[in-house]
PDB file of N, CA and C in Angstrom:
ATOM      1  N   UNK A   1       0.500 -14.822 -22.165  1.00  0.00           N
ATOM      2  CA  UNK A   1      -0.414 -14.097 -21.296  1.00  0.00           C
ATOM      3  C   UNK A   1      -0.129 -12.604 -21.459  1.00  0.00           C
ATOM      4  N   UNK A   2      -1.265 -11.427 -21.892  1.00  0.00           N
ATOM      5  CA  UNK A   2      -0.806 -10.621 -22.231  1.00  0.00           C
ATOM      6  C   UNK A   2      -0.378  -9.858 -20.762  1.00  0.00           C
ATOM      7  N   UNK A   3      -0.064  -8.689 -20.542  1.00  0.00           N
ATOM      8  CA  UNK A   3       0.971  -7.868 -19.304  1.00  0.00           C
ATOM      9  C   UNK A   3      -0.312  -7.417 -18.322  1.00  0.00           C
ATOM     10  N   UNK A   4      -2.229  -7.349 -18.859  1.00  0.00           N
ATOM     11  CA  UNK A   4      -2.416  -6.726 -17.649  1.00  0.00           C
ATOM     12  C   UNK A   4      -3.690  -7.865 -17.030  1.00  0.00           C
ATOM     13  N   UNK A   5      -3.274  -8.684 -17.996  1.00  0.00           N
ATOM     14  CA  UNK A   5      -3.639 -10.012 -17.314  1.00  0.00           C
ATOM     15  C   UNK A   5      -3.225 -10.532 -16.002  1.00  0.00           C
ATOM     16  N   UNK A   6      -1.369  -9.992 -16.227  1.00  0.00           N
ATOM     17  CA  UNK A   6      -0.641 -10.927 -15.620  1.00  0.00           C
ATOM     18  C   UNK A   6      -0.743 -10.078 -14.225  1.00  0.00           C
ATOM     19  N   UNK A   7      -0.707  -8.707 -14.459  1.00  0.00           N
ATOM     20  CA  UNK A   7      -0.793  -7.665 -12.953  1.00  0.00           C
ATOM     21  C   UNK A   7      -2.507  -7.663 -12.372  1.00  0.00           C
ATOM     22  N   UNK A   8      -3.908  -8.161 -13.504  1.00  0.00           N
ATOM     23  CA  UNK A   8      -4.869  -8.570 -12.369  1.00  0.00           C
ATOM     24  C   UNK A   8      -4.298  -9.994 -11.183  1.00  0.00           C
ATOM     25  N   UNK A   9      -3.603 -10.789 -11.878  1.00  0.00           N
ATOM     26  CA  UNK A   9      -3.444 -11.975 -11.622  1.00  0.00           C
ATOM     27  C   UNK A   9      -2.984 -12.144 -10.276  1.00  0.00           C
ATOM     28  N   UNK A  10      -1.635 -10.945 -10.068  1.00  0.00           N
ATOM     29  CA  UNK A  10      -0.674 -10.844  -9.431  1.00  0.00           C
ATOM     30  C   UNK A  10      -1.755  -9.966  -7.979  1.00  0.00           C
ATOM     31  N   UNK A  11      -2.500  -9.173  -8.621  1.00  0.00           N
ATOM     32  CA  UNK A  11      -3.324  -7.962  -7.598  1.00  0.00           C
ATOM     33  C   UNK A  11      -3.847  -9.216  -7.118  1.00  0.00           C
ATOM     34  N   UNK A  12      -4.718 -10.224  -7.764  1.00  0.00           N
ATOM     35  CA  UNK A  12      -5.793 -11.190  -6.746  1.00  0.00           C
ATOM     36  C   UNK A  12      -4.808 -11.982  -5.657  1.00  0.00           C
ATOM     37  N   UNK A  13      -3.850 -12.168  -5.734  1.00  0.00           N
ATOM     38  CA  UNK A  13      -2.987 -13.278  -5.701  1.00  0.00           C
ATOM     39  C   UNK A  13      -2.365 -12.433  -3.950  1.00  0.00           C
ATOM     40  N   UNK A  14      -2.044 -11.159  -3.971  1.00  0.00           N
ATOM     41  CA  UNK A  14      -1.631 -10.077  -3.078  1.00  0.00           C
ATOM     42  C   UNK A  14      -2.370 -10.211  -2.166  1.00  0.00           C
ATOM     43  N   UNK A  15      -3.902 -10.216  -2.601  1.00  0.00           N
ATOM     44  CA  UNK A  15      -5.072  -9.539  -1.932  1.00  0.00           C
ATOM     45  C   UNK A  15      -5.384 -10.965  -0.999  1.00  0.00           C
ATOM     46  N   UNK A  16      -4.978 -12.314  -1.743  1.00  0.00           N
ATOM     47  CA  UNK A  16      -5.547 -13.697  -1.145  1.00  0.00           C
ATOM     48  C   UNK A  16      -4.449 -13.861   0.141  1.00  0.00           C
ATOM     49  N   UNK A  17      -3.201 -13.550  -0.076  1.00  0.00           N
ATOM     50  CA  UNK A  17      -2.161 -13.636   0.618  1.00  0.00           C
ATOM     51  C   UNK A  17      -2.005 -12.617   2.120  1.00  0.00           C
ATOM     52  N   UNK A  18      -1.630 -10.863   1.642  1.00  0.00           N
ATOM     53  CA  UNK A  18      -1.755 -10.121   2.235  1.00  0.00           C
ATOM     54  C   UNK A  18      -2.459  -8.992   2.683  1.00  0.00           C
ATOM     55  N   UNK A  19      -3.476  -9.556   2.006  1.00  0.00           N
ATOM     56  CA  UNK A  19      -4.758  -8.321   2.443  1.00  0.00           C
ATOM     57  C   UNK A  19      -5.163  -6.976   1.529  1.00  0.00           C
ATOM     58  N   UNK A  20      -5.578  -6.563   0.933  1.00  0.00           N
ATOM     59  CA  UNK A  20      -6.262  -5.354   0.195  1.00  0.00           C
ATOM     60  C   UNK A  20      -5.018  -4.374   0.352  1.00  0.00           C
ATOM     61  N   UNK A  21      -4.830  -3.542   1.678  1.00  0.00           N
ATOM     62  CA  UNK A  21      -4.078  -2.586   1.562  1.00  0.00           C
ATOM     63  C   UNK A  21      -2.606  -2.698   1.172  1.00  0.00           C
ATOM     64  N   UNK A  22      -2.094  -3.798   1.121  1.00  0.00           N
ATOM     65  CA  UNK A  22      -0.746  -4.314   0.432  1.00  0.00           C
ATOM     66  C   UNK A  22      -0.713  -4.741  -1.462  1.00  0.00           C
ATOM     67  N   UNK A  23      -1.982  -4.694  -1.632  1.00  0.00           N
ATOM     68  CA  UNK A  23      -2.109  -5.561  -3.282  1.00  0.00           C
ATOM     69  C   UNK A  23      -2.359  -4.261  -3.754  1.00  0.00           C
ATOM     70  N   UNK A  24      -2.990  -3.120  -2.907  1.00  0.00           N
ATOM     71  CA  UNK A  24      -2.931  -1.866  -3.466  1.00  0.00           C
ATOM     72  C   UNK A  24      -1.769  -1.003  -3.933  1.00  0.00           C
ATOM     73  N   UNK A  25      -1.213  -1.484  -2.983  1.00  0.00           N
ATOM     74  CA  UNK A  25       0.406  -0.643  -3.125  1.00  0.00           C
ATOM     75  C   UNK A  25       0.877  -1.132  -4.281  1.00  0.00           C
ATOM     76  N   UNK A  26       1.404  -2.265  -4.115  1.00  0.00           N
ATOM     77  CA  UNK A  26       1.894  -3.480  -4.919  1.00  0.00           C
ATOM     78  C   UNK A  26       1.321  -3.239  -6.497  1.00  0.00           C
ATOM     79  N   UNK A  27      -0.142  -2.824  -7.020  1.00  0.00           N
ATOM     80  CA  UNK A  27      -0.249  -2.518  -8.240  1.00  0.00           C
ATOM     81  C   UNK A  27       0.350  -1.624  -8.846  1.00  0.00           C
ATOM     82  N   UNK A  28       1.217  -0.880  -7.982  1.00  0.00           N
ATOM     83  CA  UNK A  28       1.832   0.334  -9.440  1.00  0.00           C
ATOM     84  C   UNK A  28       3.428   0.169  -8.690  1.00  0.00           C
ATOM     85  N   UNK A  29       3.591  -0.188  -7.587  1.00  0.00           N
ATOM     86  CA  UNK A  29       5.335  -0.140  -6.903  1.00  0.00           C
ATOM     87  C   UNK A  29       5.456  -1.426  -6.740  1.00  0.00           C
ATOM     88  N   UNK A  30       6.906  -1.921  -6.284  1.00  0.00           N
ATOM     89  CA  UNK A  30       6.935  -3.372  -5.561  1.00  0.00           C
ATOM     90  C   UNK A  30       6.861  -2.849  -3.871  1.00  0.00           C
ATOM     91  N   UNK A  31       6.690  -4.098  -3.348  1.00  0.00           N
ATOM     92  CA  UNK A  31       6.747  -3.746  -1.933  1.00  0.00           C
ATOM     93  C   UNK A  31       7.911  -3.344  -0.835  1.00  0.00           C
ATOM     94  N   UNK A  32       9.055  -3.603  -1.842  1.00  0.00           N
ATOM     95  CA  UNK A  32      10.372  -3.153  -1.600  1.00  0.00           C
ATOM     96  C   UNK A  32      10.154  -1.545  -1.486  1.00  0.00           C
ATOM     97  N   UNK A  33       9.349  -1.202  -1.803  1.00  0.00           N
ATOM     98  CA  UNK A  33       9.361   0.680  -1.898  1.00  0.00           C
ATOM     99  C   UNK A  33       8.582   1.248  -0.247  1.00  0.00           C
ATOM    100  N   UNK A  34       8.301   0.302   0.658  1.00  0.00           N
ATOM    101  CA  UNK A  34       7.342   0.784   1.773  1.00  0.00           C
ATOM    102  C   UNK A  34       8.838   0.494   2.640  1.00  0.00           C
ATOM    103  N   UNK A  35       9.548  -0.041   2.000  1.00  0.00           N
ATOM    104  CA  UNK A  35      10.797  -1.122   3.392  1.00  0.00           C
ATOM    105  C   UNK A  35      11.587   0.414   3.301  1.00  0.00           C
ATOM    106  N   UNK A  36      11.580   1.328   2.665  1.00  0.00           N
ATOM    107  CA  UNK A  36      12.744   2.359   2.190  1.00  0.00           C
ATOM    108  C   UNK A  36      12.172   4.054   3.240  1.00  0.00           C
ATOM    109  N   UNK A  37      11.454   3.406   3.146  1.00  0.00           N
ATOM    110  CA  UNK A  37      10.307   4.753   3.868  1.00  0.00           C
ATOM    111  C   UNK A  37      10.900   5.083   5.503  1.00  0.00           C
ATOM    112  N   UNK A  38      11.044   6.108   6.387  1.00  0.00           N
ATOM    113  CA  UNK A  38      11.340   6.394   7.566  1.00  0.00           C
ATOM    114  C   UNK A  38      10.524   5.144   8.583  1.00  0.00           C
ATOM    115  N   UNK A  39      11.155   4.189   9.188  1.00  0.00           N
ATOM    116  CA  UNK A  39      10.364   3.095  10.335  1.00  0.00           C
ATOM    117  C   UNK A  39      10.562   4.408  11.134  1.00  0.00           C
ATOM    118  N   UNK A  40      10.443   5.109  11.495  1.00  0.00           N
ATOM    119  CA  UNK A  40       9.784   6.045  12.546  1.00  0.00           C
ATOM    120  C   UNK A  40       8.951   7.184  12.038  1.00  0.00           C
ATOM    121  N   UNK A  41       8.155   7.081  10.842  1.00  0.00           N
ATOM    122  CA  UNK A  41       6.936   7.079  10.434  1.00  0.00           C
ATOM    123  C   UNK A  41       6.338   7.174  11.452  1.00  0.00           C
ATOM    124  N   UNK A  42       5.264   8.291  11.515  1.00  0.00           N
ATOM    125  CA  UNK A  42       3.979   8.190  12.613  1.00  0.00           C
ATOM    126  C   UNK A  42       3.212   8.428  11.589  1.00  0.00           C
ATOM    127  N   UNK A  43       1.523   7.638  11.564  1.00  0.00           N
ATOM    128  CA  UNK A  43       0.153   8.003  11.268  1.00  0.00           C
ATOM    129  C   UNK A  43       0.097   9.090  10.193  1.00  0.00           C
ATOM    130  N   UNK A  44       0.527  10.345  10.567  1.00  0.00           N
ATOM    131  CA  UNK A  44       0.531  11.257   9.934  1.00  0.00           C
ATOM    132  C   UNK A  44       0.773  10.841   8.251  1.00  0.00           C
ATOM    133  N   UNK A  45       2.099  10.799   8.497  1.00  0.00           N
ATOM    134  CA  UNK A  45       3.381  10.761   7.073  1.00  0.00           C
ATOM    135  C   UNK A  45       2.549   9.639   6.293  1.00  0.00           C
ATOM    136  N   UNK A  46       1.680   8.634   6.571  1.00  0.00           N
ATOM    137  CA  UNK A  46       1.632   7.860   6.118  1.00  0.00           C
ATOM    138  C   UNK A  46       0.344   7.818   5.074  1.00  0.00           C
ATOM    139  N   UNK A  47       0.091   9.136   6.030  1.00  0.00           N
ATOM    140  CA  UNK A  47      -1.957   9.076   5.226  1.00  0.00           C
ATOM    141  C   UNK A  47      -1.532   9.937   4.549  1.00  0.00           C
ATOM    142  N   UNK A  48      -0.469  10.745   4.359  1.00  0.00           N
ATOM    143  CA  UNK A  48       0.115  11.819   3.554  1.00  0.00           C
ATOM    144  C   UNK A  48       0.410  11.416   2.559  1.00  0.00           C
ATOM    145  N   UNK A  49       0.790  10.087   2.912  1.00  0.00           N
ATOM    146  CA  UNK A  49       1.782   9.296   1.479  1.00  0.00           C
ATOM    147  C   UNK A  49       0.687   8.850   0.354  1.00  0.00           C
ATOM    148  N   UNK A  50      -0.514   8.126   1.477  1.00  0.00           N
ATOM    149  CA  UNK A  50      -1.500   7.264   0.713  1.00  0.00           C
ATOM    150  C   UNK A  50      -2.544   8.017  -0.124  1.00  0.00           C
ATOM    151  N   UNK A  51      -2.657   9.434   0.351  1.00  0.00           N
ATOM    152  CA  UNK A  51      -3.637  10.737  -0.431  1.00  0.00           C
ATOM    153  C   UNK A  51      -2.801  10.915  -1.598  1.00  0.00           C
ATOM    154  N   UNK A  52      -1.847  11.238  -0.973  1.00  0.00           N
ATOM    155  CA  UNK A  52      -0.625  11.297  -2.377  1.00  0.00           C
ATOM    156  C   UNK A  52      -0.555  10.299  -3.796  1.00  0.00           C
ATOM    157  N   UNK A  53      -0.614   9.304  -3.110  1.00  0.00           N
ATOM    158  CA  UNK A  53      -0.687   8.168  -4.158  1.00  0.00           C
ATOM    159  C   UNK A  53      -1.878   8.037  -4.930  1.00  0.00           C
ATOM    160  N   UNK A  54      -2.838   8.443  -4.702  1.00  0.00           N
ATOM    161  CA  UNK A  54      -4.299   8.701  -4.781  1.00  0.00           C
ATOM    162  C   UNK A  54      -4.471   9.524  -5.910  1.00  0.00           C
ATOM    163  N   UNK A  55      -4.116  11.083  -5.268  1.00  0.00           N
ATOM    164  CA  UNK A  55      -4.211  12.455  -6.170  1.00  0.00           C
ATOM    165  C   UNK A  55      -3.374  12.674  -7.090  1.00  0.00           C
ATOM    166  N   UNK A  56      -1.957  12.157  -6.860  1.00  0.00           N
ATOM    167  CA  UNK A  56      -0.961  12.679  -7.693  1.00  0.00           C
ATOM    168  C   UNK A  56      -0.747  11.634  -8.701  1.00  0.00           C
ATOM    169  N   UNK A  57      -0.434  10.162  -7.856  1.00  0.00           N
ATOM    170  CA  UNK A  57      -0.302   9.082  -9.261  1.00  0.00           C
ATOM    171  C   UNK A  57      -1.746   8.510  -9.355  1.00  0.00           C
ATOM    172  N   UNK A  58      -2.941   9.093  -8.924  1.00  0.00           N
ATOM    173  CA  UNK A  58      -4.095   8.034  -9.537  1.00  0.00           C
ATOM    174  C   UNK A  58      -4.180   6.655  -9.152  1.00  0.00           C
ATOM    175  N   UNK A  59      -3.720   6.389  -7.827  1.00  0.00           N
ATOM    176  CA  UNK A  59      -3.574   5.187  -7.432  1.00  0.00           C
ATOM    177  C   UNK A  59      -5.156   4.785  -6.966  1.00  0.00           C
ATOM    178  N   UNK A  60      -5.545   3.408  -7.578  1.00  0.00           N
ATOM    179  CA  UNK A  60      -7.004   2.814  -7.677  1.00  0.00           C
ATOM    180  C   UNK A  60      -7.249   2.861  -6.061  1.00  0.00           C
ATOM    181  N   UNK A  61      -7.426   3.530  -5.063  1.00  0.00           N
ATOM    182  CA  UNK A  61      -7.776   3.474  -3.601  1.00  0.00           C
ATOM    183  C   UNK A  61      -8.942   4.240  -3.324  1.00  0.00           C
ATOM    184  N   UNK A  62      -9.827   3.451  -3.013  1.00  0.00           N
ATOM    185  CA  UNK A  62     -10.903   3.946  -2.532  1.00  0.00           C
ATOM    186  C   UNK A  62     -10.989   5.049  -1.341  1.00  0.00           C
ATOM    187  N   UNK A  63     -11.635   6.253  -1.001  1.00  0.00           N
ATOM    188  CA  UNK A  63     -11.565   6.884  -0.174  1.00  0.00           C
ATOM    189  C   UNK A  63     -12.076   5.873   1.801  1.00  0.00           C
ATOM    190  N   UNK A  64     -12.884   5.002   1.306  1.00  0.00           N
ATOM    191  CA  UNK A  64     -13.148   4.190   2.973  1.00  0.00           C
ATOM    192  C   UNK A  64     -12.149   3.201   3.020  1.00  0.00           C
ATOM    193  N   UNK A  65     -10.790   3.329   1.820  1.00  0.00           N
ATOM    194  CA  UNK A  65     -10.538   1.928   2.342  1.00  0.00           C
ATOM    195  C   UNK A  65      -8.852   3.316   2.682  1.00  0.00           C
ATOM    196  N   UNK A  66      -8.772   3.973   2.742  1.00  0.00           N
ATOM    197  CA  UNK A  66      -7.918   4.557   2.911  1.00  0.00           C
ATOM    198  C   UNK A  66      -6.974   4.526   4.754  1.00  0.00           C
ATOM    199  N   UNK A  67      -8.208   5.022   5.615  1.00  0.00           N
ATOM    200  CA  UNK A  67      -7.654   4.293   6.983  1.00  0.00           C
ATOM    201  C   UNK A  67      -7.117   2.643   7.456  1.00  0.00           C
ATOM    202  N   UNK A  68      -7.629   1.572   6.628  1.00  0.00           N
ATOM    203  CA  UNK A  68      -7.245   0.679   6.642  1.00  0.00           C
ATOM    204  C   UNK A  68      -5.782   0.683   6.004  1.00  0.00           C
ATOM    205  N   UNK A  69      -5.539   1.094   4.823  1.00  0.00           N
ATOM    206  CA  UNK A  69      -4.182   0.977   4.286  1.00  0.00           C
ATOM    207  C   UNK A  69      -3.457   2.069   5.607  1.00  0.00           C
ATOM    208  N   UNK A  70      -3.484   2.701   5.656  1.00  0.00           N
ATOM    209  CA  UNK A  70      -2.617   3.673   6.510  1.00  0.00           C
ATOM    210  C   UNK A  70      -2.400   2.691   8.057  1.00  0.00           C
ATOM    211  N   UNK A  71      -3.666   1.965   8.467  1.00  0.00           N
ATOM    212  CA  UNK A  71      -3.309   1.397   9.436  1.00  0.00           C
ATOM    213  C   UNK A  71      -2.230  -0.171   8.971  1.00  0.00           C
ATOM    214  N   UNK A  72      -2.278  -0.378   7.998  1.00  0.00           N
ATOM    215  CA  UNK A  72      -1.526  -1.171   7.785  1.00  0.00           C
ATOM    216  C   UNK A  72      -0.049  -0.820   7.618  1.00  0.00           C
ATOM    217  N   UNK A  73       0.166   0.263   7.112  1.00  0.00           N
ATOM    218  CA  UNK A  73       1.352   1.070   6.607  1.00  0.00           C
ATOM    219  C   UNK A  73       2.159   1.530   8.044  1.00  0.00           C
ATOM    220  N   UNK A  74       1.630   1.857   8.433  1.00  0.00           N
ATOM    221  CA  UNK A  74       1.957   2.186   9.885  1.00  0.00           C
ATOM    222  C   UNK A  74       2.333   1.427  11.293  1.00  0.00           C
ATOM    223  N   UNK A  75       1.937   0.123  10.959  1.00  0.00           N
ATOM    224  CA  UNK A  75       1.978  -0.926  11.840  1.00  0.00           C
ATOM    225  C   UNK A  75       2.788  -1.919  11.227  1.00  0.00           C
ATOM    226  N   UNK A  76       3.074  -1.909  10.330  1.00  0.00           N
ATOM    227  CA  UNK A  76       4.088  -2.753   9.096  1.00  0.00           C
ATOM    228  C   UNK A  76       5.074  -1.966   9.217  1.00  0.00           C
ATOM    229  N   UNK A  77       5.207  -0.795   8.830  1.00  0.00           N
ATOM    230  CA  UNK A  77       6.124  -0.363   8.228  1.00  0.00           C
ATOM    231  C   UNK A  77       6.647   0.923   9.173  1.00  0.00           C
ATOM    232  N   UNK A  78       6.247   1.403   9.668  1.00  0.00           N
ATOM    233  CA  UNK A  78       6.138   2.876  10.470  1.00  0.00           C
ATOM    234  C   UNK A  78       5.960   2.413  12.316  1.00  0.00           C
ATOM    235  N   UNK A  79       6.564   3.656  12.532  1.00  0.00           N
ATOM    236  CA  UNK A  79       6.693   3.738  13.928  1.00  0.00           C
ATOM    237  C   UNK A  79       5.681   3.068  15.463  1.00  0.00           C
ATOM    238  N   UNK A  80       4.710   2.349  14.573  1.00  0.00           N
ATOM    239  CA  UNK A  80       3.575   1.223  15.219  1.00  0.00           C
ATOM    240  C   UNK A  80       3.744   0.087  14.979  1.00  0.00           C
ATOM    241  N   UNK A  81       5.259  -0.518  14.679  1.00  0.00           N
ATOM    242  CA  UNK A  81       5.707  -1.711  14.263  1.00  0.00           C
ATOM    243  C   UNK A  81       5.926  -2.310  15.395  1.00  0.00           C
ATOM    244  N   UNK A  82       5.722  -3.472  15.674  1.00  0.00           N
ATOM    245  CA  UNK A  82       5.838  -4.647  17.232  1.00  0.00           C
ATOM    246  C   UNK A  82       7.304  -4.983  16.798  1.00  0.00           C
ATOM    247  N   UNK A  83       7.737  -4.363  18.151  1.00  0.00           N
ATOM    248  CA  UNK A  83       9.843  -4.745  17.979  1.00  0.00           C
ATOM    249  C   UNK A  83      10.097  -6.297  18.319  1.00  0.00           C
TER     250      UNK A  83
END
C-alpha cells in the first residue's frame, strides 16, 4: 500500500471515530502533540494555534470549520476540559 494511501485511510478512519476536527490535526502531527500543549489553554491560544497551522504549515482546514476545531481543542484539551 503505497504511504498516502495509507494517511487517506488513516484521515477517514479519525474522522469515523473522532470527528473532523481531530483527523485534521492528526494528518500532519500525532495526537500526542495536543496532550503537550498548556491544559490551561483558554479559547484564545487555541484559535492562535489552529490559524497557525493553517498559514504557516498549510494545514488542509477550512476557514468555517475552524471554530469547530478550536471548540474541540479547547474542551479536550484546554482550560474547558470537564474535571
Amino acid at each position: 500500500m503505497n504511504q498516502k494511501l495509507l494517511q487517506v485511510l488513516v484521515l477517514v478512519m479519525f474522522i469515523a471515530i473522532n470527528g473532523s476536527a481531530h483527523a485534521q490535526c492528526v494528518a500532519c502531527h500525532s495526537a500526542e502533540y495536543m496532550q503537550y500543549q498548556p491544559p490551561t489553554a483558554a479559547r484564545p491560544y487555541w484559535e492562535a494555534m489552529v490559524k497557525r497551522m493553517k498559514t504557516v504549515f498549510k494545514a488542509p482546514v477550512d476557514d468555517a470549520d475552524i471554530p469547530l476545531i478550536v471548540d474541540y481543542l479547547a474542551k479536550t484539551y484546554g482550560n474547558e476540559q470537564s474535571k
